[in-house]
N, C-alpha and C. Protein backbone atom coordinates (compact mmCIF):
# COMPACT_ATOMS: atom_id res chain seq x y z
N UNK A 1 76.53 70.68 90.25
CA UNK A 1 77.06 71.66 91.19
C UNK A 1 76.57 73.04 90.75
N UNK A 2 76.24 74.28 91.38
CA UNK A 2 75.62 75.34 91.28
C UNK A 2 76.76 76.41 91.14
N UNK A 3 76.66 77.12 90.60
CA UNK A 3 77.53 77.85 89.95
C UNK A 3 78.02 79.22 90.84
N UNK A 4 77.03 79.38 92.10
CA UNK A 4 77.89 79.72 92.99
C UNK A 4 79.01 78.84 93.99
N UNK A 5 78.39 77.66 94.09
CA UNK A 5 79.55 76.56 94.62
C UNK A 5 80.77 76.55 94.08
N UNK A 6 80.67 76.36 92.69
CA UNK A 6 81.86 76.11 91.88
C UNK A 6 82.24 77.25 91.82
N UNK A 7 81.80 78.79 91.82
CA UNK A 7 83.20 79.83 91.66
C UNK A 7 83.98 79.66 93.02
N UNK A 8 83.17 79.40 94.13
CA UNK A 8 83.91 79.11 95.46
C UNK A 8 84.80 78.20 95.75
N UNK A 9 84.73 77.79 95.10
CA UNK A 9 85.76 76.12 94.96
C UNK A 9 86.90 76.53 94.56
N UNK A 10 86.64 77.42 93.10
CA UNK A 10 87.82 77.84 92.59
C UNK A 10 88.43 78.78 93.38
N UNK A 11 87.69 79.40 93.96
CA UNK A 11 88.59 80.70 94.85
C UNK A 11 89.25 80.16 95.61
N UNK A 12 88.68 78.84 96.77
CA UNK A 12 89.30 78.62 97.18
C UNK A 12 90.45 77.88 97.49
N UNK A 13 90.32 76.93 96.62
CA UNK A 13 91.71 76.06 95.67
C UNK A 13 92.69 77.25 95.19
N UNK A 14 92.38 77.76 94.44
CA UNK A 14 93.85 79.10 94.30
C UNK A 14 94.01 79.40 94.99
N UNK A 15 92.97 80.85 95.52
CA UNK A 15 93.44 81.70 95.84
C UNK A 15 94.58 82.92 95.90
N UNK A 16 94.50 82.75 94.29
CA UNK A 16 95.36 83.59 93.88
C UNK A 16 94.74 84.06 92.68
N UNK A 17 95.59 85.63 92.23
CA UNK A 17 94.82 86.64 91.17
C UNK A 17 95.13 85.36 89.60
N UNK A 18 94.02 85.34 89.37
CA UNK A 18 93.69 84.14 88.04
C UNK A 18 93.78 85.00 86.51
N UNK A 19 93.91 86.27 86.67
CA UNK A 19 92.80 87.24 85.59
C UNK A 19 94.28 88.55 85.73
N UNK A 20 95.06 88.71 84.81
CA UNK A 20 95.73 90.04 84.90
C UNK A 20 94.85 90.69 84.95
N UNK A 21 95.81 91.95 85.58
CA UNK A 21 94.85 93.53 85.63
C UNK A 21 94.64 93.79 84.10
N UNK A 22 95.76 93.50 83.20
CA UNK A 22 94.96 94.61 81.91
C UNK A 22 94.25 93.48 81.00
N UNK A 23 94.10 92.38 81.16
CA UNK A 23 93.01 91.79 80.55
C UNK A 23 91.34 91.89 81.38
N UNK A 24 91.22 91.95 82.51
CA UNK A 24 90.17 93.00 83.28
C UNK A 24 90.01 93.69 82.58
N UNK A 25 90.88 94.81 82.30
CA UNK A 25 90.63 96.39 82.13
C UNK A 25 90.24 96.29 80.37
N UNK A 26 90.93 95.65 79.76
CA UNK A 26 90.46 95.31 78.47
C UNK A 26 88.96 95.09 78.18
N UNK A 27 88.50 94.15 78.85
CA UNK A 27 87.06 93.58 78.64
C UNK A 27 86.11 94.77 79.70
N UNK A 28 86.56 95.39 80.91
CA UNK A 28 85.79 96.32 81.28
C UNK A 28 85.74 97.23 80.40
N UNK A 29 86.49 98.36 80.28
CA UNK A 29 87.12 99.55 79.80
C UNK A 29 87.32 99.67 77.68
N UNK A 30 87.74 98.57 77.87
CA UNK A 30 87.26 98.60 76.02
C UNK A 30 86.30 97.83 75.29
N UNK A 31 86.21 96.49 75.37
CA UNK A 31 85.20 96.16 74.85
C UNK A 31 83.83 96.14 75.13
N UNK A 32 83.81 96.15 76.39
CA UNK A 32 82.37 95.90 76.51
C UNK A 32 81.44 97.63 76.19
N UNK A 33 82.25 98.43 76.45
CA UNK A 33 81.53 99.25 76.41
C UNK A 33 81.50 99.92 74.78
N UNK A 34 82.64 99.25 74.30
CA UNK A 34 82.06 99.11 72.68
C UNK A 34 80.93 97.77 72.13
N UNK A 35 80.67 96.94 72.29
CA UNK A 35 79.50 96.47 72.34
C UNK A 35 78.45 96.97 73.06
N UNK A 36 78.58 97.73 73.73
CA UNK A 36 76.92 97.94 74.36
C UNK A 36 76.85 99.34 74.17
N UNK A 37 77.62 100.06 73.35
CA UNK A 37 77.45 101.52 72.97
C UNK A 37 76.82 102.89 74.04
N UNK A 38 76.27 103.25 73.70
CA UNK A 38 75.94 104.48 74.73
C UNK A 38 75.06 104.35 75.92
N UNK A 39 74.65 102.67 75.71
CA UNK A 39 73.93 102.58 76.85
C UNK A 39 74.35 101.38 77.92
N UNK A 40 75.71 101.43 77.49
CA UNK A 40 76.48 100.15 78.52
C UNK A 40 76.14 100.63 79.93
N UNK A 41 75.86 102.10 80.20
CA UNK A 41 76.02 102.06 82.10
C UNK A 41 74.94 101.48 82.11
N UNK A 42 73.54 101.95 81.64
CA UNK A 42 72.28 101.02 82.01
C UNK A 42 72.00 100.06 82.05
N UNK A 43 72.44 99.33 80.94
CA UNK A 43 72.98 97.99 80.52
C UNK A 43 73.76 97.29 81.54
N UNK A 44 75.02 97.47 82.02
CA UNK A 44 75.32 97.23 83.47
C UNK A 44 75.04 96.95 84.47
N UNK A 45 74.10 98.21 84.77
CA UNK A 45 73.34 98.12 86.41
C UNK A 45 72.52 97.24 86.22
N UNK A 46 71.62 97.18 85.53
CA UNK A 46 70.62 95.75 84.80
C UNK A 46 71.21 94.27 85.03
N UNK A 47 72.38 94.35 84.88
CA UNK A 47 73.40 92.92 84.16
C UNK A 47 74.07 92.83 85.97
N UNK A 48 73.95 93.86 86.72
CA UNK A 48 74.42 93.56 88.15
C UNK A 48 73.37 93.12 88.88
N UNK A 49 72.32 93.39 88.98
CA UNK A 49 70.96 93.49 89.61
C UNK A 49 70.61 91.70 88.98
N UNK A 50 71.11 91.31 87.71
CA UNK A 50 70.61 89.86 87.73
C UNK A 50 71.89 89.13 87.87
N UNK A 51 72.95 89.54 87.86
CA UNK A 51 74.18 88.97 88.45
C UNK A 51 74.12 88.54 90.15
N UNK A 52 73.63 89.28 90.88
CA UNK A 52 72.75 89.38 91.91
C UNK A 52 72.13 88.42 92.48
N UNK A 53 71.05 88.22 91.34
CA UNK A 53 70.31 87.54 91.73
C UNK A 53 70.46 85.65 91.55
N UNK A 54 71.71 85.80 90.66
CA UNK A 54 72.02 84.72 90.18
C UNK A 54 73.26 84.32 91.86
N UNK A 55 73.30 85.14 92.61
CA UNK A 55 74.44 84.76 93.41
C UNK A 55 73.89 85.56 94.90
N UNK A 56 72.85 85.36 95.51
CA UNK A 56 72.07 86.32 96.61
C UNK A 56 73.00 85.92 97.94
N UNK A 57 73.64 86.92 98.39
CA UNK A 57 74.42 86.98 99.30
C UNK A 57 73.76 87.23 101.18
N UNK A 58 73.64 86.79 101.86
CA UNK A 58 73.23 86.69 103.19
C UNK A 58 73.49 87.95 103.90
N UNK A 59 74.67 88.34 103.94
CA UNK A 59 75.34 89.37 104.63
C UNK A 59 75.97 90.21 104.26
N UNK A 60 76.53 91.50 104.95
CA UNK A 60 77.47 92.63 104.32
C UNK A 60 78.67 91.69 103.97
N UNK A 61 78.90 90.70 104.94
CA UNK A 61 80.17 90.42 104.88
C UNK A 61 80.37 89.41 103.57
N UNK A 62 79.42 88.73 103.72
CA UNK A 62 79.80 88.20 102.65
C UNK A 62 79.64 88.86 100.69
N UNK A 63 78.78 89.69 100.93
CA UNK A 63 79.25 90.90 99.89
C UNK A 63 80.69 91.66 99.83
N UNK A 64 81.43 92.00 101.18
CA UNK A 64 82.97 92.52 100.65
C UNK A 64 83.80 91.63 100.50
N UNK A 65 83.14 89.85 100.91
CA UNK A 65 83.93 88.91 100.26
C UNK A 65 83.77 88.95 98.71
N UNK A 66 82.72 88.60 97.87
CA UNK A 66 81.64 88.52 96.61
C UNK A 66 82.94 89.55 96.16
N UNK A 67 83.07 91.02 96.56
CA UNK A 67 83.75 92.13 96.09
C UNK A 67 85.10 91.93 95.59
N UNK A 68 85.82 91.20 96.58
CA UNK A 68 87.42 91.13 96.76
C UNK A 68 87.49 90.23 95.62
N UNK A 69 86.88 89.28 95.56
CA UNK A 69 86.90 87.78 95.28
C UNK A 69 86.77 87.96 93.28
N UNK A 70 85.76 89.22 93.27
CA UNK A 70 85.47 89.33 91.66
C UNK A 70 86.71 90.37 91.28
N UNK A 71 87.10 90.86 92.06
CA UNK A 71 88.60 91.62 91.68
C UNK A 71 87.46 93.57 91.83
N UNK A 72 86.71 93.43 91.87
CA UNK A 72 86.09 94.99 92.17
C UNK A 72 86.70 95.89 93.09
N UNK A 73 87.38 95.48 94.12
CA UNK A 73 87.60 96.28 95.16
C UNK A 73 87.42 96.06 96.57
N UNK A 74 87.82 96.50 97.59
CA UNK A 74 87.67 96.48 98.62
C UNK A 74 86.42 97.56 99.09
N UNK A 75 85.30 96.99 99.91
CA UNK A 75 83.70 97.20 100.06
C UNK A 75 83.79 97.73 101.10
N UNK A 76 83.21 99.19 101.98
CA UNK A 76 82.96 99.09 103.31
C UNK A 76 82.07 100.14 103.17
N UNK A 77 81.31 99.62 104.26
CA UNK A 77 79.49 99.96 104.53
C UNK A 77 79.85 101.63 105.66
N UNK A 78 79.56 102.83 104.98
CA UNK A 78 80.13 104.05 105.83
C UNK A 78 79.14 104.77 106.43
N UNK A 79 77.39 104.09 106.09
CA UNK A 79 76.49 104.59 106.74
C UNK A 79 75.22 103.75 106.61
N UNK A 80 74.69 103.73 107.51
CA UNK A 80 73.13 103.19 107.26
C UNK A 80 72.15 104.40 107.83
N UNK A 81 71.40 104.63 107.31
CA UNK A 81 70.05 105.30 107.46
C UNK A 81 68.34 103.87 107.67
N UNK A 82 67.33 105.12 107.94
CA UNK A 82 66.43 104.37 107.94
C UNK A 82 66.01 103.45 106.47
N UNK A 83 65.90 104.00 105.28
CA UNK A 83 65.98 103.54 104.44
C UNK A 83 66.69 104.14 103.22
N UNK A 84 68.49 104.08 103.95
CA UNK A 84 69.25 104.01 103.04
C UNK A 84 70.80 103.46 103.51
N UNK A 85 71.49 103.34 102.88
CA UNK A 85 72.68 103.07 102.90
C UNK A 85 73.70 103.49 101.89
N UNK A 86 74.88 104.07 102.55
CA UNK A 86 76.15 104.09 101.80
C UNK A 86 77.04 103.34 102.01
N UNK A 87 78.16 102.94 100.77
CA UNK A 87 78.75 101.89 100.67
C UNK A 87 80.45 103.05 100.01
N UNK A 88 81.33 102.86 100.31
CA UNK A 88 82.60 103.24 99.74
C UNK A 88 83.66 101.97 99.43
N UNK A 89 84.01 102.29 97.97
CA UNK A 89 84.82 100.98 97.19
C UNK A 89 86.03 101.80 96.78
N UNK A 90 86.90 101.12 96.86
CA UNK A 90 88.16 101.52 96.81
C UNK A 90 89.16 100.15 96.73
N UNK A 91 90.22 100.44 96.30
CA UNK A 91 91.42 99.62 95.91
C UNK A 91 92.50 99.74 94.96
N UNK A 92 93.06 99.23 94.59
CA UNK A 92 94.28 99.79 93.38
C UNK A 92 93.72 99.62 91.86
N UNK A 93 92.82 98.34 91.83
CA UNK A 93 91.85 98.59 90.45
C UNK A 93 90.81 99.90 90.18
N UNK A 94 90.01 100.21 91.36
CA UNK A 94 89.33 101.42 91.43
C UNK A 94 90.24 102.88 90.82
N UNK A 95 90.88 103.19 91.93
CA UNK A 95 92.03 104.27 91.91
C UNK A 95 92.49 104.14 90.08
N UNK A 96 93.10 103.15 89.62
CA UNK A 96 93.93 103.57 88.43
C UNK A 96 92.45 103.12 87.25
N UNK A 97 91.42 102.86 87.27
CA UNK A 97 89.88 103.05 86.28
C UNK A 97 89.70 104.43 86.74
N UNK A 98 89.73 105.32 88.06
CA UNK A 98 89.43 106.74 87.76
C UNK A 98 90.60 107.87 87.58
N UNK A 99 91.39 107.10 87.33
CA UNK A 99 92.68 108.31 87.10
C UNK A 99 92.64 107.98 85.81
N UNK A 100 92.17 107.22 84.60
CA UNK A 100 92.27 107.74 83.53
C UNK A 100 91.26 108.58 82.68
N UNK A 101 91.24 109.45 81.77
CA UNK A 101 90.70 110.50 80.95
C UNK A 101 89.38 109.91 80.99
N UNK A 102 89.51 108.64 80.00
CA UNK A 102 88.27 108.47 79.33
C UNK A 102 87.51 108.21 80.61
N UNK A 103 85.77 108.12 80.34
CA UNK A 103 84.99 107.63 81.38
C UNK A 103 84.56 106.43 81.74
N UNK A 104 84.55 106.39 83.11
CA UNK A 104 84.48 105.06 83.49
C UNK A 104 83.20 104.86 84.00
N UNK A 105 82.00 103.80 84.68
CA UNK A 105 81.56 103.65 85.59
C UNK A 105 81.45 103.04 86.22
N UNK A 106 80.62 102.58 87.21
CA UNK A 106 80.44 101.40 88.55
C UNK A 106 79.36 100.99 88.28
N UNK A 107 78.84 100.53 87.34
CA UNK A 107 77.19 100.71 87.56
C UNK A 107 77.02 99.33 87.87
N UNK A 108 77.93 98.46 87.54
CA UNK A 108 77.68 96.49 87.31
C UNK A 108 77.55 96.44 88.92
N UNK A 109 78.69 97.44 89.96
CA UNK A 109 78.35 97.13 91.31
C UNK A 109 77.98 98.02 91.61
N UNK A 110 76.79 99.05 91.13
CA UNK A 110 75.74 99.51 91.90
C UNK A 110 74.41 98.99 91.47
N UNK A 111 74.02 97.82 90.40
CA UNK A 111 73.03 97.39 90.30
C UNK A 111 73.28 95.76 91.69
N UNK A 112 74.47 95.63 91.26
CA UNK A 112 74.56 94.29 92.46
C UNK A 112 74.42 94.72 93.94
N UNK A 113 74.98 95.69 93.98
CA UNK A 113 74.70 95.77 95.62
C UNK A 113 73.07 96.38 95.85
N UNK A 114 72.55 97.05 94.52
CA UNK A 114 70.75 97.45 95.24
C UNK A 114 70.21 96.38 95.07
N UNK A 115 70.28 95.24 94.50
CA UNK A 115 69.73 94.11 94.36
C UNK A 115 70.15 93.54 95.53
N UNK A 116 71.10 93.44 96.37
CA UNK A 116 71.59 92.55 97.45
C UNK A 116 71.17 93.09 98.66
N UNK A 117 70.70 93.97 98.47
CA UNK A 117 70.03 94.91 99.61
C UNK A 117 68.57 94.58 99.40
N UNK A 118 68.31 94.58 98.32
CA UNK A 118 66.43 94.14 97.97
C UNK A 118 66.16 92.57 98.55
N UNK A 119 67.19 91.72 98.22
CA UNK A 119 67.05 90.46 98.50
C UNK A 119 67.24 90.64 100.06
N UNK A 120 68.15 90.97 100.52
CA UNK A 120 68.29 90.85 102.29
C UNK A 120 67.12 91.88 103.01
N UNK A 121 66.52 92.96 102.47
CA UNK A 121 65.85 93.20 103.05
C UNK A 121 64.14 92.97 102.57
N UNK A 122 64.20 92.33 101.14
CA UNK A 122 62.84 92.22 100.88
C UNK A 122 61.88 93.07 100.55
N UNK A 123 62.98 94.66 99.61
CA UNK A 123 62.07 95.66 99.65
C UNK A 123 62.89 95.74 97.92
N UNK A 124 62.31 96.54 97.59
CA UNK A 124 62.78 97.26 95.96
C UNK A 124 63.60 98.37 96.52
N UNK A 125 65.00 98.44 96.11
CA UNK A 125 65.87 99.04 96.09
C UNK A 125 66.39 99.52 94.87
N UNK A 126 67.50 100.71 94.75
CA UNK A 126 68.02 101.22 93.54
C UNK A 126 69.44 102.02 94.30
N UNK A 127 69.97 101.77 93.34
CA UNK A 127 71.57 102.10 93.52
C UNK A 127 72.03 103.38 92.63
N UNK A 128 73.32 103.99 93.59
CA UNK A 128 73.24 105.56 92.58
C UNK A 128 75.23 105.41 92.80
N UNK A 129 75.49 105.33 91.85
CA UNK A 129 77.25 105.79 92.20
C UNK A 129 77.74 107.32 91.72
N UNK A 130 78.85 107.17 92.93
CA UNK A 130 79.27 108.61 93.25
C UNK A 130 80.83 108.37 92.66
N UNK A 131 80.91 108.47 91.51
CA UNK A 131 83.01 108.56 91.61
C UNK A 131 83.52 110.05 92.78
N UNK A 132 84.68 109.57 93.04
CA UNK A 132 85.56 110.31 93.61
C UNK A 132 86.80 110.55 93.03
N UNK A 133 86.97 110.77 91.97
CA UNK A 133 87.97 110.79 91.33
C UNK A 133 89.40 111.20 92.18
N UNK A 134 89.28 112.24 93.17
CA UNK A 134 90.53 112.92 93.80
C UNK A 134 90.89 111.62 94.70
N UNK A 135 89.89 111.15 95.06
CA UNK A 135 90.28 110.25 96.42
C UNK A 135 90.32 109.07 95.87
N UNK A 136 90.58 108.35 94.88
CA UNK A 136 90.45 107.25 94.02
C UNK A 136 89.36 106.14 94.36
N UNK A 137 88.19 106.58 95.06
CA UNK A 137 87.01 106.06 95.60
C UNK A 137 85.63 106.04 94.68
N UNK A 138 84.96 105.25 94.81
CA UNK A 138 83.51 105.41 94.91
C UNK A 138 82.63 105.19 96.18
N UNK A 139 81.84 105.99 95.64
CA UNK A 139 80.57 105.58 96.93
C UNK A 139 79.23 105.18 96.24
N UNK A 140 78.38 104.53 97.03
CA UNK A 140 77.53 104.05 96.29
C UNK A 140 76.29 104.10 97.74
N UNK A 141 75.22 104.87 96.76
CA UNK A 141 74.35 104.82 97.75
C UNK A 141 73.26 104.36 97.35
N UNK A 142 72.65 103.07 98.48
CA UNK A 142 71.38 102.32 97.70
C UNK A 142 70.13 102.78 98.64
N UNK A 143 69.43 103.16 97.80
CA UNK A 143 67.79 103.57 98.37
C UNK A 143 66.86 102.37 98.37
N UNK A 144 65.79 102.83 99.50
CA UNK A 144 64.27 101.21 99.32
C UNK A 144 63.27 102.42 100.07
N UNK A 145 62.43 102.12 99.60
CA UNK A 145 61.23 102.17 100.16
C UNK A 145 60.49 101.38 100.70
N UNK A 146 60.43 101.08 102.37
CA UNK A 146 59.80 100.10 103.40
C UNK A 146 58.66 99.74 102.92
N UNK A 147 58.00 100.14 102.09
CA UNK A 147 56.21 100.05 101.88
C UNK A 147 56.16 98.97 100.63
N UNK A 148 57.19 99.15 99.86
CA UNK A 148 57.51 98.84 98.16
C UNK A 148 58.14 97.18 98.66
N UNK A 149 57.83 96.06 98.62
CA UNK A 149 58.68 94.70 98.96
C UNK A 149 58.79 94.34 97.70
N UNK A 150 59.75 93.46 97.83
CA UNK A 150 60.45 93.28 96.19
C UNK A 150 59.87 91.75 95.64
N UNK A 151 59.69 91.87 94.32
CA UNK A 151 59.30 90.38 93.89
C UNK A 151 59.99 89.41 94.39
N UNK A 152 61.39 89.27 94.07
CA UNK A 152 62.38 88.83 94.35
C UNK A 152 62.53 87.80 96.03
């Protein structure tokens, strides 16, 4: 069985939160970014972009499923351009990762969503996140260049 099958199985047999919030926030927020030291955001977007690719999603929709489903947040697509797009994430995990001091980032889902955009559209893409700290949001805007098609 393929290992996107089987997380689906499990989602959908529960369907219920499997993972407390502060054991999440533990392995986001403290450890990992003490193992990967000063270069965990890069490290991240890297680790989303083949997370990605390990799980290539068809549609928007089924990306703000992918979203809900990994506990990230609630996904919605607030613009498309010719070759770009913005994306705004938000939810009660988002909101209380930017209301605290220390720093946080998005980078694991801004390398996954420019990768999910490279795969659906077949071009090399790159992802840029925007915190919103006041509005307990991110935005995330992924760039391609039409000319540039992606290995992938």
């Amino acid at each position: 069985m393929n290992k996107a099958k089987l997380i689906n199985e499990i989602f959908t047999e529960n369907n219920i939160e499997t993972v407390p919030v502060f054991g999440y926030e533990l392995l986001r927020e403290v450890l990992i970014p003490d193992l990967l030291g000063k270069d965990a955001a890069e490290i991240l977007y890297w680790a989303g972009k083949k997370l990605a690719r390990k799980y290539p999603l068809k549609s928007y929709e089924e990306a703000v499923h992918f979203f809900q489903e990994a506990g990230w947040g609630q996904l919605t697509l607030k613009s498309e351009k010719k070759n770009e797009q913005e994306f705004e994430l938000e939810g009660p995990i988002v909101t209380k990762r930017l209301s605290k001091k220390e720093e946080c980032f998005f980078q694991l889902e801004a390398g996954f969503l420019a990768q999910q955009i490279e795969h659906q559209k077949n071009v090399v893409s790159e992802g840029y996140e925007q915190p919103k700290k006041r509005g307990g949001k991110v935005q995330f805007t992924i760039k391609w260049d039409s000319k540039d098609s992606s290995p992938y």
